[in-house]
PDB file of N, CA and C in Angstrom:
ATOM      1  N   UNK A   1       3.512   9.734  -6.822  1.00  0.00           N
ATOM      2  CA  UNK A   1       2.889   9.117  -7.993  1.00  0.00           C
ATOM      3  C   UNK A   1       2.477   7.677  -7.702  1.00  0.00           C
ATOM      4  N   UNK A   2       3.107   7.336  -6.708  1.00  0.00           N
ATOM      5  CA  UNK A   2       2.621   5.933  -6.615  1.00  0.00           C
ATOM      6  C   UNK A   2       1.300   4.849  -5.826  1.00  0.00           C
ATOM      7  N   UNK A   3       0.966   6.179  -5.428  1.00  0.00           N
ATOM      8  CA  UNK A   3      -0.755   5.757  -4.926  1.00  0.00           C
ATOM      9  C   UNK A   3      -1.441   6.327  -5.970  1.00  0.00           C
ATOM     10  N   UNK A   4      -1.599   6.676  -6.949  1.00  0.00           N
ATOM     11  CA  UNK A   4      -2.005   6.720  -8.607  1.00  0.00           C
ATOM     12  C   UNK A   4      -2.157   4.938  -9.162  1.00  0.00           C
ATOM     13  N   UNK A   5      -1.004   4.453  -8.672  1.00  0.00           N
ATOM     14  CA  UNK A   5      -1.114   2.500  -9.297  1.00  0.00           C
ATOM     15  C   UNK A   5      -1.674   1.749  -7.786  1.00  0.00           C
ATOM     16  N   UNK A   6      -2.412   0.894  -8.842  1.00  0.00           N
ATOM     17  CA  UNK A   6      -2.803   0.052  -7.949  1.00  0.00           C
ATOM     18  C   UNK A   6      -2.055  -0.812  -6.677  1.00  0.00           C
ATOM     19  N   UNK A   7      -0.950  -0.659  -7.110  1.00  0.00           N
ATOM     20  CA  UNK A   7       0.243  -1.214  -5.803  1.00  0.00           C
ATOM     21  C   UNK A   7       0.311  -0.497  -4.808  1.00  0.00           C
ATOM     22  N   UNK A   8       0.418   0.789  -5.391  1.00  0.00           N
ATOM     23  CA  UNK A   8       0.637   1.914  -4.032  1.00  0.00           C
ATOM     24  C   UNK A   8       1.905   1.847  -4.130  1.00  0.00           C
ATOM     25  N   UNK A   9       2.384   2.602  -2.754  1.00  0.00           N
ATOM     26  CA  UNK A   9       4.133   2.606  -2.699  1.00  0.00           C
ATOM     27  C   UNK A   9       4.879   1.771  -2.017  1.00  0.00           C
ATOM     28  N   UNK A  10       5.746   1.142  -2.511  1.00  0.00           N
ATOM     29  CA  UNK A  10       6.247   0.256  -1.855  1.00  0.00           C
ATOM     30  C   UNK A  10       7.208   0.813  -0.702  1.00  0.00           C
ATOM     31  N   UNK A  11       7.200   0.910   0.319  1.00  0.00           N
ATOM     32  CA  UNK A  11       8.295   1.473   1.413  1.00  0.00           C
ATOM     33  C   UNK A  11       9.251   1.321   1.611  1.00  0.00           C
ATOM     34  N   UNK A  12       9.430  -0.134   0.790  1.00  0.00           N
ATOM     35  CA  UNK A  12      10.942  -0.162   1.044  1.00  0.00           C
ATOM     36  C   UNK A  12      11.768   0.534  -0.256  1.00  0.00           C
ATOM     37  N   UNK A  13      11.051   0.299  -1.498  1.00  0.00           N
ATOM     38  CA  UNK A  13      11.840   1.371  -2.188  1.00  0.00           C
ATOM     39  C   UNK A  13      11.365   2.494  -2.225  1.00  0.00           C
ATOM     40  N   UNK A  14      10.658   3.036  -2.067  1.00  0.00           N
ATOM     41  CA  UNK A  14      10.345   4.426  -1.088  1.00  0.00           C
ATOM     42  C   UNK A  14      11.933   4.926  -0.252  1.00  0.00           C
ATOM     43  N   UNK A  15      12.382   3.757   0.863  1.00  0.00           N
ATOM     44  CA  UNK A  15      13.313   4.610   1.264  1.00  0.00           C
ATOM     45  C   UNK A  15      14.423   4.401   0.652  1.00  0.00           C
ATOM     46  N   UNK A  16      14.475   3.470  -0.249  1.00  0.00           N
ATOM     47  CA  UNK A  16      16.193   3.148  -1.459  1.00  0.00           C
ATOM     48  C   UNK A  16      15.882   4.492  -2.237  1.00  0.00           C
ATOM     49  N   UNK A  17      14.725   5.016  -2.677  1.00  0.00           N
ATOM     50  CA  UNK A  17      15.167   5.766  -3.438  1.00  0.00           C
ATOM     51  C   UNK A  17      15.114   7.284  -2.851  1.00  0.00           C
ATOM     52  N   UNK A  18      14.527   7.378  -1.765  1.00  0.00           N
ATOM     53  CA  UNK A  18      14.881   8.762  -1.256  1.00  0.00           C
ATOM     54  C   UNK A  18      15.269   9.017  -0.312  1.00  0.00           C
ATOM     55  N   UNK A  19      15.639   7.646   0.414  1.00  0.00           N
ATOM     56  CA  UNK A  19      16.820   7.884   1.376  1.00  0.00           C
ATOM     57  C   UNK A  19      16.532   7.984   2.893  1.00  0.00           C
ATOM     58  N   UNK A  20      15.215   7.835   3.113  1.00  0.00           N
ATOM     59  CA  UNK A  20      14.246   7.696   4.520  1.00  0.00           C
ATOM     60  C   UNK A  20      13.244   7.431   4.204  1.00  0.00           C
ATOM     61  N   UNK A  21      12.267   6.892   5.388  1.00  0.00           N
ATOM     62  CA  UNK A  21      11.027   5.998   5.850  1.00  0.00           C
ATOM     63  C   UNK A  21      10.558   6.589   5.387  1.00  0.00           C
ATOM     64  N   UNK A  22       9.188   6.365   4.411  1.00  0.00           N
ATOM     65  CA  UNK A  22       7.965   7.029   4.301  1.00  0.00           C
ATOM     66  C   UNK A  22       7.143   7.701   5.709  1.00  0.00           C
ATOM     67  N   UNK A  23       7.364   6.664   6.949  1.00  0.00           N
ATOM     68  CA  UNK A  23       6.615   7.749   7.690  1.00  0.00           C
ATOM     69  C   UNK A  23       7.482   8.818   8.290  1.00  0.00           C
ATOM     70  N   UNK A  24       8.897   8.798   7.548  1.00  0.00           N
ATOM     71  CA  UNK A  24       9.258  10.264   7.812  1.00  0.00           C
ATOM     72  C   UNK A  24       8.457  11.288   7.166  1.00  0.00           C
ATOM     73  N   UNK A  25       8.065  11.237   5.803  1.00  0.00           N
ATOM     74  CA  UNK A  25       7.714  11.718   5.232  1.00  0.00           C
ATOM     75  C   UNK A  25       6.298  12.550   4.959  1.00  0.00           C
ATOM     76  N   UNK A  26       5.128  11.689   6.025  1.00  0.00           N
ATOM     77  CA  UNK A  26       3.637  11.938   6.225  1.00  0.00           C
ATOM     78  C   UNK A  26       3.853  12.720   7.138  1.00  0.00           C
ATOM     79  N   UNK A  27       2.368  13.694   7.016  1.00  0.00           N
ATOM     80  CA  UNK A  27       1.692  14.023   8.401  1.00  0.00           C
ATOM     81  C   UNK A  27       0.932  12.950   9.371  1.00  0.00           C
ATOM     82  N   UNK A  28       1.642  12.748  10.190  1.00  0.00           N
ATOM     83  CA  UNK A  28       0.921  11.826  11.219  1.00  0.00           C
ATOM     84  C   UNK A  28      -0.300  11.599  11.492  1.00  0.00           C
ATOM     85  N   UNK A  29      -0.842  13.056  11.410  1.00  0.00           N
ATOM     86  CA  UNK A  29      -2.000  13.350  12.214  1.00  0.00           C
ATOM     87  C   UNK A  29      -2.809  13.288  10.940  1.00  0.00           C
ATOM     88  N   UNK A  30      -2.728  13.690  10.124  1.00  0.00           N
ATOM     89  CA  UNK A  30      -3.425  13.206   8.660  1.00  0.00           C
ATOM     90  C   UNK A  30      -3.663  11.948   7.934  1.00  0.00           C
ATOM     91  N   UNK A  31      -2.727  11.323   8.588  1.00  0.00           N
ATOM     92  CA  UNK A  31      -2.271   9.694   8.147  1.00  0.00           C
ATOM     93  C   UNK A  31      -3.055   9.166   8.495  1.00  0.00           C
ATOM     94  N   UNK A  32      -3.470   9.515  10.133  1.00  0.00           N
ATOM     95  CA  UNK A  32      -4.562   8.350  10.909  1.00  0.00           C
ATOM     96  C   UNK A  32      -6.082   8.801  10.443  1.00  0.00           C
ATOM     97  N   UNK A  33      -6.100   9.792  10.280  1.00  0.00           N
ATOM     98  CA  UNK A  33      -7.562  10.194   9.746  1.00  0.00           C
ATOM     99  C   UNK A  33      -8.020   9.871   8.693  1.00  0.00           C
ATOM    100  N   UNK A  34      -6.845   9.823   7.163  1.00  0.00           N
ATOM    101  CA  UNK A  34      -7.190   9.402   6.420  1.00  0.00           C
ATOM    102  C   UNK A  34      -7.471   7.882   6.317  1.00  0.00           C
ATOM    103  N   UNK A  35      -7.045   6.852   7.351  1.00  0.00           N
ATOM    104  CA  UNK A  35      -7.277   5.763   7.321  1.00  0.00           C
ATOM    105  C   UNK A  35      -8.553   5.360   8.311  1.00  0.00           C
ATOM    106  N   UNK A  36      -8.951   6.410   9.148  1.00  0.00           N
ATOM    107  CA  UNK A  36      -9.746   6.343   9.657  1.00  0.00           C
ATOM    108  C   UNK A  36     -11.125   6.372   8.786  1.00  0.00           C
ATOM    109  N   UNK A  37     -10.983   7.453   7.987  1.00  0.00           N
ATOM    110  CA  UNK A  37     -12.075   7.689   6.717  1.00  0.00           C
ATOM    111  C   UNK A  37     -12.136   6.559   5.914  1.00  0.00           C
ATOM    112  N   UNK A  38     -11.125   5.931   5.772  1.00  0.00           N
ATOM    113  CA  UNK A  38     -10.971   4.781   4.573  1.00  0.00           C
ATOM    114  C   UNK A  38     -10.692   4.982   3.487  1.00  0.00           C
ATOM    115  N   UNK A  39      -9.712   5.760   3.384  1.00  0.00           N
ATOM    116  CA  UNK A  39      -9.061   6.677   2.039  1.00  0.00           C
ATOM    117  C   UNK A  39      -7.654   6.016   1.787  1.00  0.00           C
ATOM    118  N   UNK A  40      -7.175   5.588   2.824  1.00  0.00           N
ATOM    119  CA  UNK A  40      -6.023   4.759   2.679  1.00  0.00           C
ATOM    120  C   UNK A  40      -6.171   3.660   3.234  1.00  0.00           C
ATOM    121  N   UNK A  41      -5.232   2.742   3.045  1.00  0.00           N
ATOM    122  CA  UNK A  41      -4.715   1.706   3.983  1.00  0.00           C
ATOM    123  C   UNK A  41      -3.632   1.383   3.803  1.00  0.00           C
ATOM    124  N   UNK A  42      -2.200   1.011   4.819  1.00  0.00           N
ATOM    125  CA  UNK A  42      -1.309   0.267   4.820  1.00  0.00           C
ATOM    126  C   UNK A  42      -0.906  -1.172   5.569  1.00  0.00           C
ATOM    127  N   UNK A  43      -0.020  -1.595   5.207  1.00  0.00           N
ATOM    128  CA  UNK A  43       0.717  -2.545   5.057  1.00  0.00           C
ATOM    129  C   UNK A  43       1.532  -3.097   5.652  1.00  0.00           C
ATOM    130  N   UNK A  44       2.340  -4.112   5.296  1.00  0.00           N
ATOM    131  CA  UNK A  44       3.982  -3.735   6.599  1.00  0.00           C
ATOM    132  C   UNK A  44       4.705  -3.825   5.297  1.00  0.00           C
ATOM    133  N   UNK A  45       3.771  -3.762   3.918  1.00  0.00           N
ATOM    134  CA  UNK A  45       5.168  -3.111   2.650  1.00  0.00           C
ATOM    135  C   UNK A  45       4.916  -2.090   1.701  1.00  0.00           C
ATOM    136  N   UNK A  46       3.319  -1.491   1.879  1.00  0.00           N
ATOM    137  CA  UNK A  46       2.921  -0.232   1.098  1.00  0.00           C
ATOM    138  C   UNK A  46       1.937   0.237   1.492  1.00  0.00           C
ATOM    139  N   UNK A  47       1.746   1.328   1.205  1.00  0.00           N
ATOM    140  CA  UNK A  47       0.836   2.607   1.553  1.00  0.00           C
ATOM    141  C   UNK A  47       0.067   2.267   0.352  1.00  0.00           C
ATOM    142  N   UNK A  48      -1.334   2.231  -0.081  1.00  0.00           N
ATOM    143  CA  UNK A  48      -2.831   2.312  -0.857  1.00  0.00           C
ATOM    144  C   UNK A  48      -3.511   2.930  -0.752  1.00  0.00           C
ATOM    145  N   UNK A  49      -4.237   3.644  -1.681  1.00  0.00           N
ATOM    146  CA  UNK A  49      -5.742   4.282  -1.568  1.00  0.00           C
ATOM    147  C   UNK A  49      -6.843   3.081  -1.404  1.00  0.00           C
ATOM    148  N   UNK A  50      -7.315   3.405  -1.440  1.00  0.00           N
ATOM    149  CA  UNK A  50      -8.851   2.370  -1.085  1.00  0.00           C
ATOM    150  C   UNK A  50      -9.504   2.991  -2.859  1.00  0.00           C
ATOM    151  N   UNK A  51     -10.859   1.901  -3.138  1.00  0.00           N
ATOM    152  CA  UNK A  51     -11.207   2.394  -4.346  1.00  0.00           C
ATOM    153  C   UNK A  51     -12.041   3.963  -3.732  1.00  0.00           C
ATOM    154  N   UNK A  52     -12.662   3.876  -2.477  1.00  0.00           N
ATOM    155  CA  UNK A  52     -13.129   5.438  -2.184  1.00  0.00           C
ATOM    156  C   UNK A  52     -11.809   6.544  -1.917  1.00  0.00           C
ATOM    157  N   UNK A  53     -10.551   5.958  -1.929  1.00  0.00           N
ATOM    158  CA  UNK A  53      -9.817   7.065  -1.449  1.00  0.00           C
ATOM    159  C   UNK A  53      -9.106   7.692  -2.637  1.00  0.00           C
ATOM    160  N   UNK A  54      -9.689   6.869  -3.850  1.00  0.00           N
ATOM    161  CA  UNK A  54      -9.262   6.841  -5.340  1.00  0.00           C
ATOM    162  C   UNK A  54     -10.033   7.819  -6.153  1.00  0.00           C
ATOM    163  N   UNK A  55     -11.380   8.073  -5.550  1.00  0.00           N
ATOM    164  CA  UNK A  55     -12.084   8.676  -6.374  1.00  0.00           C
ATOM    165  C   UNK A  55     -11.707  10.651  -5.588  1.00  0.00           C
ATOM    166  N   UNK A  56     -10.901  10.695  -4.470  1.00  0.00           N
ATOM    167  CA  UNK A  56     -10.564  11.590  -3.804  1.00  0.00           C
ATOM    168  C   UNK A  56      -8.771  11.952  -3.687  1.00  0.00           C
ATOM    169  N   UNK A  57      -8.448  11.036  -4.783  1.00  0.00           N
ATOM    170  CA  UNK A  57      -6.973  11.257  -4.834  1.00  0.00           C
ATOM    171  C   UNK A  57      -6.127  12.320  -4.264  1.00  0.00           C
ATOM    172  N   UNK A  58      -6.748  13.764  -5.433  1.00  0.00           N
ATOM    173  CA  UNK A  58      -5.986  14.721  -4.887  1.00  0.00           C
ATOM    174  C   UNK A  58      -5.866  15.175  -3.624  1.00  0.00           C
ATOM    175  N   UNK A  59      -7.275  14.846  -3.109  1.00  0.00           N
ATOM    176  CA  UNK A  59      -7.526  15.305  -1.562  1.00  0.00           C
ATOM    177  C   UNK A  59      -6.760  14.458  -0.651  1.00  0.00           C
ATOM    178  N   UNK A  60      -5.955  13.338  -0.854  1.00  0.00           N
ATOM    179  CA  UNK A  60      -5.423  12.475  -0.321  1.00  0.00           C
ATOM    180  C   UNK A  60      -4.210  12.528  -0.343  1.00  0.00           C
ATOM    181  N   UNK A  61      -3.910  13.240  -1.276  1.00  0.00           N
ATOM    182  CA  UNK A  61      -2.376  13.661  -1.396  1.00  0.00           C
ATOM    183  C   UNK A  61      -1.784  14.777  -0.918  1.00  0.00           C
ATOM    184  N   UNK A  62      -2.631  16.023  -0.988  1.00  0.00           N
ATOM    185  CA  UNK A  62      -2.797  16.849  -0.305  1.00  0.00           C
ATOM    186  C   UNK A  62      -2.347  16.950   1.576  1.00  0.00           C
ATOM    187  N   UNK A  63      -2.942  15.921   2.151  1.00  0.00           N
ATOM    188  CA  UNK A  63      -3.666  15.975   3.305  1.00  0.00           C
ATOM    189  C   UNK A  63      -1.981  14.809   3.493  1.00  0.00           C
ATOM    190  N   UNK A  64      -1.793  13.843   2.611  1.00  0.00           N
ATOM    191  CA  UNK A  64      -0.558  13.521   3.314  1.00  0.00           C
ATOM    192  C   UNK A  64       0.568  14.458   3.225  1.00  0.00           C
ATOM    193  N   UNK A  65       0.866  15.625   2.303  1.00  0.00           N
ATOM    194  CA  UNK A  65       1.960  15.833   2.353  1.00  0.00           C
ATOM    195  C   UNK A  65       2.056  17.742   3.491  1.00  0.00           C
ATOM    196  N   UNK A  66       0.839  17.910   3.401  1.00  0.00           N
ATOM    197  CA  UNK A  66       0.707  18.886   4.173  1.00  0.00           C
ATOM    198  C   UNK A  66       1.749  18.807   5.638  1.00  0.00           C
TER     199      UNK A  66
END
C-alpha cells in the first residue's frame, strides 16, 4: 500500500514491521527493469513510483511482487 502515497515505503519500517529488507522481498530482476522504464525509483530510505509509474500502479505492483 505504500507506493499508493506519495512517500512510498519507507525501508526501514518496512523491515520493523515485517521483519526483513524490502529487497528481500522484490523480484530482482523486475526491480531493475522497472527502474529502468522509470516506473520506480529508490533511495537509501524508500522505494517510489515515478508520476509515470503512478499512472501504471497495478502493473508495478504486480511485476514487484511476482
Amino acid at each position: 500500500m505504500g507506493l499508493r502515497l506519495n512517500e512510498g515505503i519507507n525501508k526501514q519500517k518496512f523491515k520493523e514491521i515485517c521483519g526483513f529488507d524490502l529487497s528481500n522481498f522484490v523480484n530482482h530482476k523486475n526491480f531493475t527493469k522497472l527502474i529502468s522504464e522509470n516506473l520506480i525509483i529508490e533511495d537509501n530510505t524508500s522505494l517510489k513510483v515515478t508520476p509515470k509509474g503512478r499512472n501504471l500502479l497495478n502493473y508495478v505492483i504486480e511485476r514487484l511482487c511476482l
